[in-house]
PDB file of N, CA and C in Angstrom:
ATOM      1  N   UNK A   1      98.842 111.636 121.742  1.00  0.00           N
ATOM      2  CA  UNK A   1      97.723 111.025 121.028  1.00  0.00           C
ATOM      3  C   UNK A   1      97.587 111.682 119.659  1.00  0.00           C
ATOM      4  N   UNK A   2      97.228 110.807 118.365  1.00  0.00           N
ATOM      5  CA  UNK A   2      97.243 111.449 117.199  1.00  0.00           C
ATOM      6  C   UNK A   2      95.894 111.610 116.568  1.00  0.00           C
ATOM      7  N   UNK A   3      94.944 112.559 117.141  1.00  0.00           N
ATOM      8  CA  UNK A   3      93.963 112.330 116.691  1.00  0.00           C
ATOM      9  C   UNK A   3      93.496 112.636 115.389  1.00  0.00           C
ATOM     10  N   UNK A   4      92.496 112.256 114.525  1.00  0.00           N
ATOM     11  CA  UNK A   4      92.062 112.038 113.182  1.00  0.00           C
ATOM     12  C   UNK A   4      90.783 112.897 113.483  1.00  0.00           C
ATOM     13  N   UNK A   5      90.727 113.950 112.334  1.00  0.00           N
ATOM     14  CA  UNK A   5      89.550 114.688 112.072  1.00  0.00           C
ATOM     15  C   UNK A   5      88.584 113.975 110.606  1.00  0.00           C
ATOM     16  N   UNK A   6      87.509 114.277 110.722  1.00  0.00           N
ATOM     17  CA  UNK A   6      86.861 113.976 109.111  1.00  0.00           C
ATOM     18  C   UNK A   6      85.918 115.373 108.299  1.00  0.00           C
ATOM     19  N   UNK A   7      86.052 115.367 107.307  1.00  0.00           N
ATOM     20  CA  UNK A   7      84.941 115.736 106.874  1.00  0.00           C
ATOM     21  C   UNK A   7      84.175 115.135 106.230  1.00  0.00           C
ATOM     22  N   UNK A   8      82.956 115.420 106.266  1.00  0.00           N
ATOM     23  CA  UNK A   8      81.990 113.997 105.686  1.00  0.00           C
ATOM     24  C   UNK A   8      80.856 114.873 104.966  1.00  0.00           C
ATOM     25  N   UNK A   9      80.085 114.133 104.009  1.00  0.00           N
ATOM     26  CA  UNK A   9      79.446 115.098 103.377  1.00  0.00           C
ATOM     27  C   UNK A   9      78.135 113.660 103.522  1.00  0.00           C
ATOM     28  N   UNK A  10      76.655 114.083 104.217  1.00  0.00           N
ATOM     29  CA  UNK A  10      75.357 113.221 104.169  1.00  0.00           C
ATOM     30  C   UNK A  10      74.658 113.657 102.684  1.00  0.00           C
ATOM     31  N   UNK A  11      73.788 112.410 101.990  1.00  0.00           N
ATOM     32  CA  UNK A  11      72.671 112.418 101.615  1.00  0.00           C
ATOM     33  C   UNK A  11      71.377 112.652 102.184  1.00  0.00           C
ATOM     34  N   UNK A  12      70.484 113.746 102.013  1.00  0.00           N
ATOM     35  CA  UNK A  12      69.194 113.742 102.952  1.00  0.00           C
ATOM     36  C   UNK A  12      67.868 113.290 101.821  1.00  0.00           C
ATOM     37  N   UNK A  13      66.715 112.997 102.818  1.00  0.00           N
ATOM     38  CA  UNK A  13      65.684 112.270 102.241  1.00  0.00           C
ATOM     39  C   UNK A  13      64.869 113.333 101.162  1.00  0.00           C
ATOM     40  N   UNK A  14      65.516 114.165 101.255  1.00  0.00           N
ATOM     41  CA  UNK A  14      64.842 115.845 100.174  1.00  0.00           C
ATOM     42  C   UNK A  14      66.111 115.883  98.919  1.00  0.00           C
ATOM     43  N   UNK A  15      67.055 115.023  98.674  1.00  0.00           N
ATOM     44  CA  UNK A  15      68.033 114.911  97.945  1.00  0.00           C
ATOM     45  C   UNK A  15      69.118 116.418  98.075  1.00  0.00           C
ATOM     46  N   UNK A  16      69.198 117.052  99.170  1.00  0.00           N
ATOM     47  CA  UNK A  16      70.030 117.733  99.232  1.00  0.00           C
ATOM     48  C   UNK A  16      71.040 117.056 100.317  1.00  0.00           C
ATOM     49  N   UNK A  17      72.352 117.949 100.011  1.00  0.00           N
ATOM     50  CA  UNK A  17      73.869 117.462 101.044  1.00  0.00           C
ATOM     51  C   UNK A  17      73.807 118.738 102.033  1.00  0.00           C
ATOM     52  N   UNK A  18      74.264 117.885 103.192  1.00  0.00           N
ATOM     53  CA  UNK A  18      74.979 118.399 104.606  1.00  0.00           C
ATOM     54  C   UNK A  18      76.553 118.085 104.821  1.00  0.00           C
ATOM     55  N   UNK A  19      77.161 118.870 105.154  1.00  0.00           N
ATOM     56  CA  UNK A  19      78.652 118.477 105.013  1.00  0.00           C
ATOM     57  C   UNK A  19      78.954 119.156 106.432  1.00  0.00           C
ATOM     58  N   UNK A  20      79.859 118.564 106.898  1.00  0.00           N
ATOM     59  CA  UNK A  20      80.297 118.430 108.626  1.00  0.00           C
ATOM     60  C   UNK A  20      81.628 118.427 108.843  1.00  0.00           C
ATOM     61  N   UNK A  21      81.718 118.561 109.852  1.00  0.00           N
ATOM     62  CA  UNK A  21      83.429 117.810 110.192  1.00  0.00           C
ATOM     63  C   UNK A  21      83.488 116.924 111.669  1.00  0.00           C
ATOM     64  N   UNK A  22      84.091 115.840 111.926  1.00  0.00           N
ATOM     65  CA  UNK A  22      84.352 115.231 113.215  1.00  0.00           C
ATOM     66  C   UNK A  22      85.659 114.760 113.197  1.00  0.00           C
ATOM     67  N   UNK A  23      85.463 113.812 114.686  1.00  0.00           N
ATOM     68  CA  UNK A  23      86.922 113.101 115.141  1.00  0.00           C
ATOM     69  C   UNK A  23      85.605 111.507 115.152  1.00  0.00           C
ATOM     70  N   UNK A  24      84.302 111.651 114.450  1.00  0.00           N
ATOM     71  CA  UNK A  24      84.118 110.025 114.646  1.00  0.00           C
ATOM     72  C   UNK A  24      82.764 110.043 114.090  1.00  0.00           C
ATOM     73  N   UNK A  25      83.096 109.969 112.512  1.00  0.00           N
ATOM     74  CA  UNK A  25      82.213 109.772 111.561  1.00  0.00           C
ATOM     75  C   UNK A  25      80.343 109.364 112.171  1.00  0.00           C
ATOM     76  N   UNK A  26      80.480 108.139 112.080  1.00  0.00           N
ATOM     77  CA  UNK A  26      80.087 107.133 112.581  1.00  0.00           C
ATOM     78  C   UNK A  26      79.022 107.427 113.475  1.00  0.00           C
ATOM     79  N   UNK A  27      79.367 108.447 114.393  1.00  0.00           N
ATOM     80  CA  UNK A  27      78.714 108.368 115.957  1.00  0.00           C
ATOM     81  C   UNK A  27      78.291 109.235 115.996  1.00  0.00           C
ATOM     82  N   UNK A  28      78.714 110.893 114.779  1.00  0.00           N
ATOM     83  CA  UNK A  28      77.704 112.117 114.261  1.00  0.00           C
ATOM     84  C   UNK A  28      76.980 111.714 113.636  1.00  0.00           C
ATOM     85  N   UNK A  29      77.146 110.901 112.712  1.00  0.00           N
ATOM     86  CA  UNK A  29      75.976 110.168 111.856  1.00  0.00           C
ATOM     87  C   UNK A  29      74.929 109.810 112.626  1.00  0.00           C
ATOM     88  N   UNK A  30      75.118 109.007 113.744  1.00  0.00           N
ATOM     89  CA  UNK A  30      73.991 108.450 114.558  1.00  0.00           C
ATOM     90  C   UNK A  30      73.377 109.730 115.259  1.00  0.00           C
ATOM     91  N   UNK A  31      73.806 110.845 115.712  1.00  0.00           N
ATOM     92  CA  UNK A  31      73.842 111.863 115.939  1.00  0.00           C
ATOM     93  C   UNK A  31      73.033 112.510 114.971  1.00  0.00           C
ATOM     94  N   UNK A  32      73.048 113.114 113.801  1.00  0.00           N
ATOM     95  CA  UNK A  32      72.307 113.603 112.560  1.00  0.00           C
ATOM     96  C   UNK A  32      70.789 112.945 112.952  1.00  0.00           C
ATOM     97  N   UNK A  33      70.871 111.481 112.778  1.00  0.00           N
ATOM     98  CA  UNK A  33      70.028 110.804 112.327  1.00  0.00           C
ATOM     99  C   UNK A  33      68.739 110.785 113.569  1.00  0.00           C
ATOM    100  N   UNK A  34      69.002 110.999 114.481  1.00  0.00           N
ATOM    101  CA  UNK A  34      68.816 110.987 115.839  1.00  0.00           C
ATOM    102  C   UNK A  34      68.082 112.087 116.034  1.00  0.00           C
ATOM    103  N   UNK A  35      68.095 113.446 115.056  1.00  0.00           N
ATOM    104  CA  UNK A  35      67.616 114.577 115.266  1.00  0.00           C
ATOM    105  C   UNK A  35      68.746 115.492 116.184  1.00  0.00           C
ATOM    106  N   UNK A  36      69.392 114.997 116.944  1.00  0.00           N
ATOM    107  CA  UNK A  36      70.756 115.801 117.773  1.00  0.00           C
ATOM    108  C   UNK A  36      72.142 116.253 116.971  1.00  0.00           C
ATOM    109  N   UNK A  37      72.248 115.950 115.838  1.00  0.00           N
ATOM    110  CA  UNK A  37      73.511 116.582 114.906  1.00  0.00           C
ATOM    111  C   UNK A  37      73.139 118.258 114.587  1.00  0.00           C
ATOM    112  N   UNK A  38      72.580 117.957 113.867  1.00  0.00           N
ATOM    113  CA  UNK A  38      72.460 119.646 113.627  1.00  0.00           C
ATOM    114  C   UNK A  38      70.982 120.699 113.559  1.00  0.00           C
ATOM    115  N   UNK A  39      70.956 121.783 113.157  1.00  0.00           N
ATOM    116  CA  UNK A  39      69.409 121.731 113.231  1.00  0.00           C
ATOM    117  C   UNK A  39      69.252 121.746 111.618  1.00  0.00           C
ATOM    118  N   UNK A  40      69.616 121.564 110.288  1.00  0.00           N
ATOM    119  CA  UNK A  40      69.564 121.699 109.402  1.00  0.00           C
ATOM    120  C   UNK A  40      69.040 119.893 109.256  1.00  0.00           C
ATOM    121  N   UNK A  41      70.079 119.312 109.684  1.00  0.00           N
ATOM    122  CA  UNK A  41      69.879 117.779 109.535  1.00  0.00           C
ATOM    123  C   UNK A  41      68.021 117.162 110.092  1.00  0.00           C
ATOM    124  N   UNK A  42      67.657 118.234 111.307  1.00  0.00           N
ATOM    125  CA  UNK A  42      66.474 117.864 111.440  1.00  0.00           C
ATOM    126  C   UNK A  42      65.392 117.961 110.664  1.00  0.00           C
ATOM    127  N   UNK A  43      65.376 119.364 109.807  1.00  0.00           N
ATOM    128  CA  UNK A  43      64.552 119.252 108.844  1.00  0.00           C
ATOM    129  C   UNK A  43      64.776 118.498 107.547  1.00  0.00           C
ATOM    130  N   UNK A  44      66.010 117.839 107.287  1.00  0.00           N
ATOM    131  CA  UNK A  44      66.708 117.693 106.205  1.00  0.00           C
ATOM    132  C   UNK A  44      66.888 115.827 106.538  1.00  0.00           C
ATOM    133  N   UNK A  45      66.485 114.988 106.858  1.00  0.00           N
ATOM    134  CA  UNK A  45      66.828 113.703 107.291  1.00  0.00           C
ATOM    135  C   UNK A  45      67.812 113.233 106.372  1.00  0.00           C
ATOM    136  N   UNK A  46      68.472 112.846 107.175  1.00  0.00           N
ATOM    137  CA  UNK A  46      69.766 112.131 106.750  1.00  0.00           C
ATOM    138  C   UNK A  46      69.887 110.576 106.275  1.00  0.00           C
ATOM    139  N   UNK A  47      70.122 110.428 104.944  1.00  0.00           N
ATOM    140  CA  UNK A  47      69.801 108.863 104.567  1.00  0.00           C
ATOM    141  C   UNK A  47      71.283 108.465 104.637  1.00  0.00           C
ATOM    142  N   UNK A  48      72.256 108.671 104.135  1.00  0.00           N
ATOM    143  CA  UNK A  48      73.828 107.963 104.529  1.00  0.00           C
ATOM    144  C   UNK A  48      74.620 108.839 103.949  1.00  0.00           C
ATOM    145  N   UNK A  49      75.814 108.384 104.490  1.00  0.00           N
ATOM    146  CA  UNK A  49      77.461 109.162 104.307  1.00  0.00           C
ATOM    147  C   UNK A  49      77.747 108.861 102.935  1.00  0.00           C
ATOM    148  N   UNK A  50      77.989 110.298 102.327  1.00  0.00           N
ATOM    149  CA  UNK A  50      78.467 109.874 100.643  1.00  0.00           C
ATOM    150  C   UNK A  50      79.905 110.457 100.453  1.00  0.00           C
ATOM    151  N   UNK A  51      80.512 110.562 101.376  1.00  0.00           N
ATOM    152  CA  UNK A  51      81.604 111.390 101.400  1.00  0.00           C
ATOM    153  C   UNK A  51      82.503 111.593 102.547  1.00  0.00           C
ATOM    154  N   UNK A  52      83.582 110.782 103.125  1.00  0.00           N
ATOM    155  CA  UNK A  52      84.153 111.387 103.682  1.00  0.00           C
ATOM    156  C   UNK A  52      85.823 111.560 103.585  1.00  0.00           C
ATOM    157  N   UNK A  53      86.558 112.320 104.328  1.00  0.00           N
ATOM    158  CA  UNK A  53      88.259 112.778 103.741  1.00  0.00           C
ATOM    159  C   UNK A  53      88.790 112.900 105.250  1.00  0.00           C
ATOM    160  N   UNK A  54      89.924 112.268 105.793  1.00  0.00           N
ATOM    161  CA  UNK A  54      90.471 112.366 107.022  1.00  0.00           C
ATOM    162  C   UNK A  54      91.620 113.207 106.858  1.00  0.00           C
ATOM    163  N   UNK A  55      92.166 114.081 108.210  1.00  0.00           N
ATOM    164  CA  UNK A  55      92.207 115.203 108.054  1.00  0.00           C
ATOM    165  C   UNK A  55      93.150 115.328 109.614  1.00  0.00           C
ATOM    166  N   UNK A  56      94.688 115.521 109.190  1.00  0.00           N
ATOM    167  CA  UNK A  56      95.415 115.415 111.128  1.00  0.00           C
ATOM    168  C   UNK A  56      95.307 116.383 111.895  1.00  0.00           C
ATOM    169  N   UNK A  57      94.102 117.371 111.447  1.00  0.00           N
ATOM    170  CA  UNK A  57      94.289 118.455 112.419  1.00  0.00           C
ATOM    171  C   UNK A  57      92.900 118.881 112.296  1.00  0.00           C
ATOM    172  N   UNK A  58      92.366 119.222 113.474  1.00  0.00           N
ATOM    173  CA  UNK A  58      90.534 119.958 113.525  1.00  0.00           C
ATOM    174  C   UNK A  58      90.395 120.990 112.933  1.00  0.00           C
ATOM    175  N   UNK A  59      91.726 121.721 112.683  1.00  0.00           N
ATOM    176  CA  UNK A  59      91.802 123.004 112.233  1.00  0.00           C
ATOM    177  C   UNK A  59      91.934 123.080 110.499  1.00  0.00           C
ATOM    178  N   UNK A  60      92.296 121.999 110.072  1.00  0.00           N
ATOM    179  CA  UNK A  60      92.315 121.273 108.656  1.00  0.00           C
ATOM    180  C   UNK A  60      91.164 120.949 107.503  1.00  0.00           C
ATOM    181  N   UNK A  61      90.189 120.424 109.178  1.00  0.00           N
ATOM    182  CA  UNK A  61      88.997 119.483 108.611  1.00  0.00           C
ATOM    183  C   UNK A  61      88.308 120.817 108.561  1.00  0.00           C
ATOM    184  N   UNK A  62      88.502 121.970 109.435  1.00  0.00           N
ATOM    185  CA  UNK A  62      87.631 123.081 109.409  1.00  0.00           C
ATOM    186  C   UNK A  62      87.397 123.848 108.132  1.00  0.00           C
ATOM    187  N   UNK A  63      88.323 124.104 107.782  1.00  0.00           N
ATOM    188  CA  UNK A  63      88.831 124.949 106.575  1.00  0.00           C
ATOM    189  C   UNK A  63      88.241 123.757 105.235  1.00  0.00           C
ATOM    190  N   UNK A  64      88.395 122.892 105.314  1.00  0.00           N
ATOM    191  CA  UNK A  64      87.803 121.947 104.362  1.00  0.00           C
ATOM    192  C   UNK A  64      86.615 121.789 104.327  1.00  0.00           C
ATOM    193  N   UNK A  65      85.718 121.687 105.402  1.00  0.00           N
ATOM    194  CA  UNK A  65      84.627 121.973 105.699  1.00  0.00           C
ATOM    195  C   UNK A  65      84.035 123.434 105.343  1.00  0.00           C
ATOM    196  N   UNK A  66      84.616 124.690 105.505  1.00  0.00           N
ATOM    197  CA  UNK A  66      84.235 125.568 105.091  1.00  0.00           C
ATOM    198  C   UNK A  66      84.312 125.788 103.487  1.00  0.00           C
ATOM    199  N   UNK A  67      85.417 125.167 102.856  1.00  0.00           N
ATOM    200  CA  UNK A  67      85.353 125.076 101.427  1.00  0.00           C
ATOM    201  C   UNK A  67      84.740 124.250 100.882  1.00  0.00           C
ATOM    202  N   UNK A  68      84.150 123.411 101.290  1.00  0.00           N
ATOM    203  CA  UNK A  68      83.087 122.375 100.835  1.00  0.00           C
ATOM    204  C   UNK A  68      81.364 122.871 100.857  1.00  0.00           C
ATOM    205  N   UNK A  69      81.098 123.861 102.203  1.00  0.00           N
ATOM    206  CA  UNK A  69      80.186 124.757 102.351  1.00  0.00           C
ATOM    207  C   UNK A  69      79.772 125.657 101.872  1.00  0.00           C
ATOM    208  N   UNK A  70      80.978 126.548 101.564  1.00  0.00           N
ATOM    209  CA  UNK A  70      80.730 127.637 100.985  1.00  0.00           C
ATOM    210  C   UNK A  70      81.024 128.274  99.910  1.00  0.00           C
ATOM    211  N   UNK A  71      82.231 127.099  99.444  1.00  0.00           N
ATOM    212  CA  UNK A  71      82.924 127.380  97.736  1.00  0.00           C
ATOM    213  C   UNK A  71      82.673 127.047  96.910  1.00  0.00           C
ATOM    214  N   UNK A  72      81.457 125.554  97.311  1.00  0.00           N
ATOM    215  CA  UNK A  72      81.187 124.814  95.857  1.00  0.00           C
ATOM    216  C   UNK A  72      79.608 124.705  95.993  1.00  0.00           C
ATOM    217  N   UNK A  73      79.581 124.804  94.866  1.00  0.00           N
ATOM    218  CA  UNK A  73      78.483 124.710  94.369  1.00  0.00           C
ATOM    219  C   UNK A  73      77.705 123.093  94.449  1.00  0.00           C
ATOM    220  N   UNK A  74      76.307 122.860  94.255  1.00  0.00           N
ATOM    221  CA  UNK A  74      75.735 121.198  94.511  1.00  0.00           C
ATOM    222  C   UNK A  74      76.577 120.506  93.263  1.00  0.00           C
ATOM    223  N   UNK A  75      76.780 120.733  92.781  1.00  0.00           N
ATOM    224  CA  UNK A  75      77.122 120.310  91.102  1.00  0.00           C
ATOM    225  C   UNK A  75      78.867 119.901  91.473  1.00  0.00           C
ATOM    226  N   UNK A  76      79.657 120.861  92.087  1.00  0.00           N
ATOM    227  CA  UNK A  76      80.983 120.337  92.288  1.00  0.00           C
ATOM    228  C   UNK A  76      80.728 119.423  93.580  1.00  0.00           C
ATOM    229  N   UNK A  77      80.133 119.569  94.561  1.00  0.00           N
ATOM    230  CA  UNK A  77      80.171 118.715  95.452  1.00  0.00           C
ATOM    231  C   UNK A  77      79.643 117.654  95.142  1.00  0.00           C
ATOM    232  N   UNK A  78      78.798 117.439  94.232  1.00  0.00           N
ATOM    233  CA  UNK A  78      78.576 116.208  93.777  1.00  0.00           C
ATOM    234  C   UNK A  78      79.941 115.277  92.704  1.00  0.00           C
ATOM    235  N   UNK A  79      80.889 116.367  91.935  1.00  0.00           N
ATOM    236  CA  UNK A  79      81.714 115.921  91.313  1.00  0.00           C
ATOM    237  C   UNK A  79      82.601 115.511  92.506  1.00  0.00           C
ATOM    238  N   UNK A  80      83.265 115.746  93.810  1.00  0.00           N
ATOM    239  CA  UNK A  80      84.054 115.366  94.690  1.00  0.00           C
ATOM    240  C   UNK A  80      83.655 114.269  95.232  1.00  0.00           C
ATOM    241  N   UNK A  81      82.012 113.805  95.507  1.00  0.00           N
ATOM    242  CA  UNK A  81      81.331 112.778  95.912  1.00  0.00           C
ATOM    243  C   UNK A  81      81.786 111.632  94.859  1.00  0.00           C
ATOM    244  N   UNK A  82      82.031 111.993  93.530  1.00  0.00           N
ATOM    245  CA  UNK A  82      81.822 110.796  92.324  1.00  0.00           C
ATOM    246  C   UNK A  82      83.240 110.412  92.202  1.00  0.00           C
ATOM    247  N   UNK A  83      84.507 112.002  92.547  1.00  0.00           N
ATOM    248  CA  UNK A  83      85.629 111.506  92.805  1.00  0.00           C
ATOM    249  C   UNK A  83      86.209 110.333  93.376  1.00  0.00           C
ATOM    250  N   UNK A  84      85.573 110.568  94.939  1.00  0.00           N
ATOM    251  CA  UNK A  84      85.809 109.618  95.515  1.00  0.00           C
ATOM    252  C   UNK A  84      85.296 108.365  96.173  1.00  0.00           C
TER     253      UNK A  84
END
């Protein structure tokens, strides 16, 4: 089986980003939104996906996820959002 990782980066209703990683966009989103994604997302409501990058390995999306977290600044993550 070839499974597909993502990283995805949300818009929240306070105009700040949450950035994640899955195997199914879509169904963390409903998840976030739901109050059950994360506990950041609960205080932080999640208005939609502005960002996401697929990724053949969990271990891929991780490391991307951590450089999206912790390397960039709101200002570049917003330039990667406009990238793509």
């Amino acid at each position: 089986m070839n499974e597909k990782f993502y990283v995805y980066i949300l818009l929240t209703e306070d105009d700040t980003l949450y950035c994640g990683y899955t195997d199914n966009v879509e169904k963390r989103f409903e998840l976030h939104k739901s109050g059950k994604g994360a506990k950041y997302t609960r205080a932080h409501k999640p208005l939609k996906i502005v960002y996401t990058k697929e990724f053949s390995s969990k271990s891929e999306a991780q490391k991307e996820e951590y450089r999206i977290k912790h390397k960039l600044t709101k200002k570049q993550k917003l330039q990667l959002i406009n990238i793509n």
